[in-house]
Protein backbone atom coordinates (compact mmCIF):
# COMPACT_ATOMS: atom_id res chain seq x y z
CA UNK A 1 121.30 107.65 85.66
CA UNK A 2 118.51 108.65 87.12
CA UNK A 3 115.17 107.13 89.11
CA UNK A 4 113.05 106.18 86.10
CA UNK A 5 116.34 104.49 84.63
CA UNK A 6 116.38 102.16 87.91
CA UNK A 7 113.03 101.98 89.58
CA UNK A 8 110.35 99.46 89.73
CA UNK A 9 107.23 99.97 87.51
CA UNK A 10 105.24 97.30 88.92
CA UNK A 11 104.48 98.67 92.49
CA UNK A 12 102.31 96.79 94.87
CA UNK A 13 99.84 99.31 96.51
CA UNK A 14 97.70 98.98 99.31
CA UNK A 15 94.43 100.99 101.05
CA UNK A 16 94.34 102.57 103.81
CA UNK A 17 91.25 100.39 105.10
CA UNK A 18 92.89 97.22 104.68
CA UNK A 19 93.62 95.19 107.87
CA UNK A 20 96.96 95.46 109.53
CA UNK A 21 97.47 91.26 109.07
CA UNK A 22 96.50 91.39 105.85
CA UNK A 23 99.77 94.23 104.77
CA UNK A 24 101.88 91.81 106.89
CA UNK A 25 100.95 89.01 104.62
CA UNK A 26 101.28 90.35 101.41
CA UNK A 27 104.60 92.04 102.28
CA UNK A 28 105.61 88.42 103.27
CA UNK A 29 104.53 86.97 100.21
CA UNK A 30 105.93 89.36 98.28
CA UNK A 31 109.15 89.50 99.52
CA UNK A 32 108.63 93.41 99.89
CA UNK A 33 109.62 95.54 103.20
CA UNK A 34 107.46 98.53 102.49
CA UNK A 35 104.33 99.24 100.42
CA UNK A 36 102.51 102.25 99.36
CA UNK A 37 99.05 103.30 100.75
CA UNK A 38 96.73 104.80 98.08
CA UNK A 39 93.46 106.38 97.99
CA UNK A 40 90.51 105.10 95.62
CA UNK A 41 91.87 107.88 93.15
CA UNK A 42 95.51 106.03 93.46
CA UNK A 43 96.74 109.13 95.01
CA UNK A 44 99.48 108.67 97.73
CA UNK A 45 98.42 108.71 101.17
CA UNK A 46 100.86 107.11 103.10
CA UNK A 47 103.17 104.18 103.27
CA UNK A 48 103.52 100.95 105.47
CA UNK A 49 107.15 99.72 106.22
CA UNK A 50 108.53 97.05 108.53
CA UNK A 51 109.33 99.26 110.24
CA UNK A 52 105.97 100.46 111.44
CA UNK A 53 104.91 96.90 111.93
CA UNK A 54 107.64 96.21 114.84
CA UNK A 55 106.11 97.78 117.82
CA UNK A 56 103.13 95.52 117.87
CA UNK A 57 100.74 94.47 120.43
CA UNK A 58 100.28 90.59 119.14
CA UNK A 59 104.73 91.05 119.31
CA UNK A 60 104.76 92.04 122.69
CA UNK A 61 106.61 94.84 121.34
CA UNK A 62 104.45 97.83 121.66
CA UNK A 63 106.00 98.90 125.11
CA UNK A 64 108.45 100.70 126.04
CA UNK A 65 110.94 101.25 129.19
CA UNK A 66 109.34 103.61 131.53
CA UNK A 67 111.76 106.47 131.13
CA UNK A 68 111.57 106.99 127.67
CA UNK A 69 107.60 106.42 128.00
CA UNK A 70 106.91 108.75 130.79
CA UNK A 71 109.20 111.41 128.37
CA UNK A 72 106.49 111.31 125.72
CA UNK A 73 103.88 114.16 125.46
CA UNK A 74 100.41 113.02 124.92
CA UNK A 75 100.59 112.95 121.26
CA UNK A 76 103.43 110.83 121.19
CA UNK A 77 101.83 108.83 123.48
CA UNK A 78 98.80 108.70 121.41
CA UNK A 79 100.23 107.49 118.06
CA UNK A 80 102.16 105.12 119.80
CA UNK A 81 99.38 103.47 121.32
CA UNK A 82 97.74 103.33 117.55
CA UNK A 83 100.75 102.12 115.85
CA UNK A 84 100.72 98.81 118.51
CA UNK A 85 96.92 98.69 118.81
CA UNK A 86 95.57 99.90 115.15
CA UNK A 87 93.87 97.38 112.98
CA UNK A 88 93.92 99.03 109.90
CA UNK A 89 96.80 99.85 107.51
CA UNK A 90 95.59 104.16 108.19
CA UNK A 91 96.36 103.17 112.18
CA UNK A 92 99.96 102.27 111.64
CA UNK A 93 101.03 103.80 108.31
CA UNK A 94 103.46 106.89 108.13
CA UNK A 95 101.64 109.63 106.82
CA UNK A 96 104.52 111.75 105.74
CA UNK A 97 106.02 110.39 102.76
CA UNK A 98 109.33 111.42 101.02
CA UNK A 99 108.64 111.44 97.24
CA UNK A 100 111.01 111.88 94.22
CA UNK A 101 110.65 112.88 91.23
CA UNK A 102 111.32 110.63 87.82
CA UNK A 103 114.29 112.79 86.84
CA UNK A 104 116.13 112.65 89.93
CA UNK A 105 119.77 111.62 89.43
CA UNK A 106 120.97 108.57 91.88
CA UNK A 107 123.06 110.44 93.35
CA UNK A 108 120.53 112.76 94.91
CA UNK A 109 118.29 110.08 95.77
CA UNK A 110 121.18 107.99 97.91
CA UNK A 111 121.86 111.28 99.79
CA UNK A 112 117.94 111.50 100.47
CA UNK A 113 118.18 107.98 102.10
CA UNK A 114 121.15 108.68 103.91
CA UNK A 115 119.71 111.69 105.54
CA UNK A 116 116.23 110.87 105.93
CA UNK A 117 117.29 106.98 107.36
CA UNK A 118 114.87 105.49 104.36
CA UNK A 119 115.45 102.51 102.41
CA UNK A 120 112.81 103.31 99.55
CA UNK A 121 110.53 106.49 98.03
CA UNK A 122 107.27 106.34 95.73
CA UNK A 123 108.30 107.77 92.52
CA UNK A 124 105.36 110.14 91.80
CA UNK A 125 103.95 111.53 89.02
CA UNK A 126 101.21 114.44 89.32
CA UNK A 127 100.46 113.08 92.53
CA UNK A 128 100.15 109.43 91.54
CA UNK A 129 102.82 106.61 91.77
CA UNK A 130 104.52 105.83 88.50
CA UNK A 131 107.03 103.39 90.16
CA UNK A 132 109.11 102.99 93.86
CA UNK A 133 113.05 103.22 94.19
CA UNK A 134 114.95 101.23 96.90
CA UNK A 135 118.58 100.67 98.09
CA UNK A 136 118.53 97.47 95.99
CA UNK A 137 117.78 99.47 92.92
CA UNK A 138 120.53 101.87 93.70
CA UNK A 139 123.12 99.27 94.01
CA UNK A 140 121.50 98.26 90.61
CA UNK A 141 122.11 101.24 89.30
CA UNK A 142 125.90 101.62 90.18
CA UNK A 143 126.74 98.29 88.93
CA UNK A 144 125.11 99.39 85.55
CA UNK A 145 126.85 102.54 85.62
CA UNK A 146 129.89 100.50 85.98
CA UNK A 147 129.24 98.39 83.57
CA UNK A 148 128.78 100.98 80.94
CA UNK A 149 131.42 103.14 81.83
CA UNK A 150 133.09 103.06 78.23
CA UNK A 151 129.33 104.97 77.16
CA UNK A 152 129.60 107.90 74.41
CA UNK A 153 132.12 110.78 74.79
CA UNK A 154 130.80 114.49 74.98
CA UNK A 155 131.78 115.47 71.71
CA UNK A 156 129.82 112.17 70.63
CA UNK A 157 126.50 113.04 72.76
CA UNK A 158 126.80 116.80 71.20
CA UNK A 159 126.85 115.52 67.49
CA UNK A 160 123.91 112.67 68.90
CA UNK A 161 121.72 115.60 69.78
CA UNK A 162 122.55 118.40 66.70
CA UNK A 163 121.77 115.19 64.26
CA UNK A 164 118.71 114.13 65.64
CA UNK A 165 117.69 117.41 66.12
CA UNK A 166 118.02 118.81 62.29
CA UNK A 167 116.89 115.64 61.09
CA UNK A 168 113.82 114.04 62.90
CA UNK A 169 112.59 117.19 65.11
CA UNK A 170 112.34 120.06 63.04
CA UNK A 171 114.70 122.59 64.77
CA UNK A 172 116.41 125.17 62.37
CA UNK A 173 119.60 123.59 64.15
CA UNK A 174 121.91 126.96 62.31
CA UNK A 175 119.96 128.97 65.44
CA UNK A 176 121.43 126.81 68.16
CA UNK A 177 123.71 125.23 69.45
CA UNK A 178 124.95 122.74 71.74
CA UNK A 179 127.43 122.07 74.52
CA UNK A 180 128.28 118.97 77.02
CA UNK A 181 130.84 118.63 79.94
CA UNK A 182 131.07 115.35 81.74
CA UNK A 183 127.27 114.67 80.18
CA UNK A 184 125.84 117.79 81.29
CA UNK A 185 124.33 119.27 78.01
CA UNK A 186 123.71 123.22 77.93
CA UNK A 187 121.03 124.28 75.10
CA UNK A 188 121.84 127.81 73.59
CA UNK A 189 120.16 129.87 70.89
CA UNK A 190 116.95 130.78 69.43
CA UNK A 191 114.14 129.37 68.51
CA UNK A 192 110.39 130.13 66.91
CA UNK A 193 108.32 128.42 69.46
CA UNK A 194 107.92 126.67 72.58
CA UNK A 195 107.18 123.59 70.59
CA UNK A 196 110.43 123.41 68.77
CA UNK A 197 112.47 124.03 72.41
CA UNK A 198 110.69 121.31 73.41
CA UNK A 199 111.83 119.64 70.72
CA UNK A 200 115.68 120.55 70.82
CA UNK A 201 115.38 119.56 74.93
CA UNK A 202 113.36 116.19 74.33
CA UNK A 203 116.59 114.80 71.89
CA UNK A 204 119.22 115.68 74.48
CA UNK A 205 117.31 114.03 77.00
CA UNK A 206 116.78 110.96 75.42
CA UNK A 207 120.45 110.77 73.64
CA UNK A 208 122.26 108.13 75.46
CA UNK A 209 125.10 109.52 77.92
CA UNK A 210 123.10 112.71 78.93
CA UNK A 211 123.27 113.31 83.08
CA UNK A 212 121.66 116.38 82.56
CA UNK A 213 119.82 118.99 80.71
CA UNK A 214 120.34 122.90 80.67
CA UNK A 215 117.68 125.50 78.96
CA UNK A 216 119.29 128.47 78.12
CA UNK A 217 117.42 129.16 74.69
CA UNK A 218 115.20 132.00 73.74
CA UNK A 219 111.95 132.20 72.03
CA UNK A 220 111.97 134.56 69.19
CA UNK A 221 108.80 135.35 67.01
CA UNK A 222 108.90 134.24 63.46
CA UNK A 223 109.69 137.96 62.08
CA UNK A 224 112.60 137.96 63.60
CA UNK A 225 113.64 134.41 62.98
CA UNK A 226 112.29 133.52 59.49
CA UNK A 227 114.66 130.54 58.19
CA UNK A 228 113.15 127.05 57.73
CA UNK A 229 113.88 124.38 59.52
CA UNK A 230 117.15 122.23 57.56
């Protein structure tokens, strides 16, 4: 599975001019422990989390005991001071944002939490947010996966793809050919045109079963290659 199969469409987005008690509320309203800061284009600019809500001046909580504050360089000191005294959701946000991508597997993206110490990631799309994974949707996503665990055989997913290939998407399917181990599905062969090995990868993408897609066809011009499609 991957992040589109498990993420949330619907994702609540904020500005980066809107007042710091006004994220607080929505997130509590909500029932949401991070949101995504956009610009007026509804590109990504940042991203508010609990997180950066806890060391707050109306909290109390925006110190910090002298040795690890007299440690700090200026900087530190500096964006400290903003993410307890800021007003606005640019103040407090964190600027750096770990992204993924729609077609990364779960696995991946658990290992990405684990390492980074995140609990969710924008899923982005050409810069813009198409949806937002969290831990909740990965533990979605494994009880899925276990649910469906008696899903289609390789030999199944192969004939899936050649079928679906010859008869709906136009590829002269005697050219190529098509192997799968565990789910992984390796594309071989020749074909006319970028269009038709779009074609052949777009079915064994979509064929149910499919972890993963590997390209290893070749474009040949139509002298050389001159049967029709089946």
């Amino acid at each position: 599975m991957r992040a589109r199969d498990v993420m949330t469409s619907e994702v609540v987005t904020v500005g980066p001019d809107m007042g710091v008690g006004d994220v607080a509320r929505l997130m509590l309203d909500r029932h949401i422990s991070g949101v995504p800061v956009v610009d007026d284009g509804g590109r990504l600019v940042g991203i508010v989390s609990e997180g950066d809500l806890m060391r707050r001046a109306e909290l109390a909580t925006g110190g910090e005991p002298w040795w690890l504050a007299t440690s700090k360089s200026p900087e530190e000191k500096a964006k400290a001071y903003a993410k307890a005294h800021g007003m606005k959701v640019a103040d407090v946000m964190t600027k750096v944002v770990v992204t993924i991508g729609e077609n990364e597997p779960l696995d991946r993206i658990a290992m990405l939490f684990e390492e980074r110490g995140i609990k969710r990631a924008p899923v982005v799309r050409d810069g813009k947010i198409v949806g937002i994974v969290s831990r909740a949707n990965l533990l979605q996503g494994v009880a899925a996966g276990k649910a469906g665990n008696a899903g289609p055989g390789d030999e199944a997913i192969r004939a899936t793809i050649m079928a679906t290939a010859r008869a709906e998407a136009g590829v002269r399917a005697a050219l190529v050919d098509v192997t799968v181990a565990q789910g992984v599905v390796h594309l071989w062969g020749n074909v006319v045109s970028e269009a038709e090995r779009n074609a052949l990868r777009i079915c064994a993408e979509t064929t149910k079963g499919v972890r993963e897609v590997q390209d290893h066809l070749r474009v040949m011009p139509h002298s050389v290659l001159s049967l029709e499609p089946e």
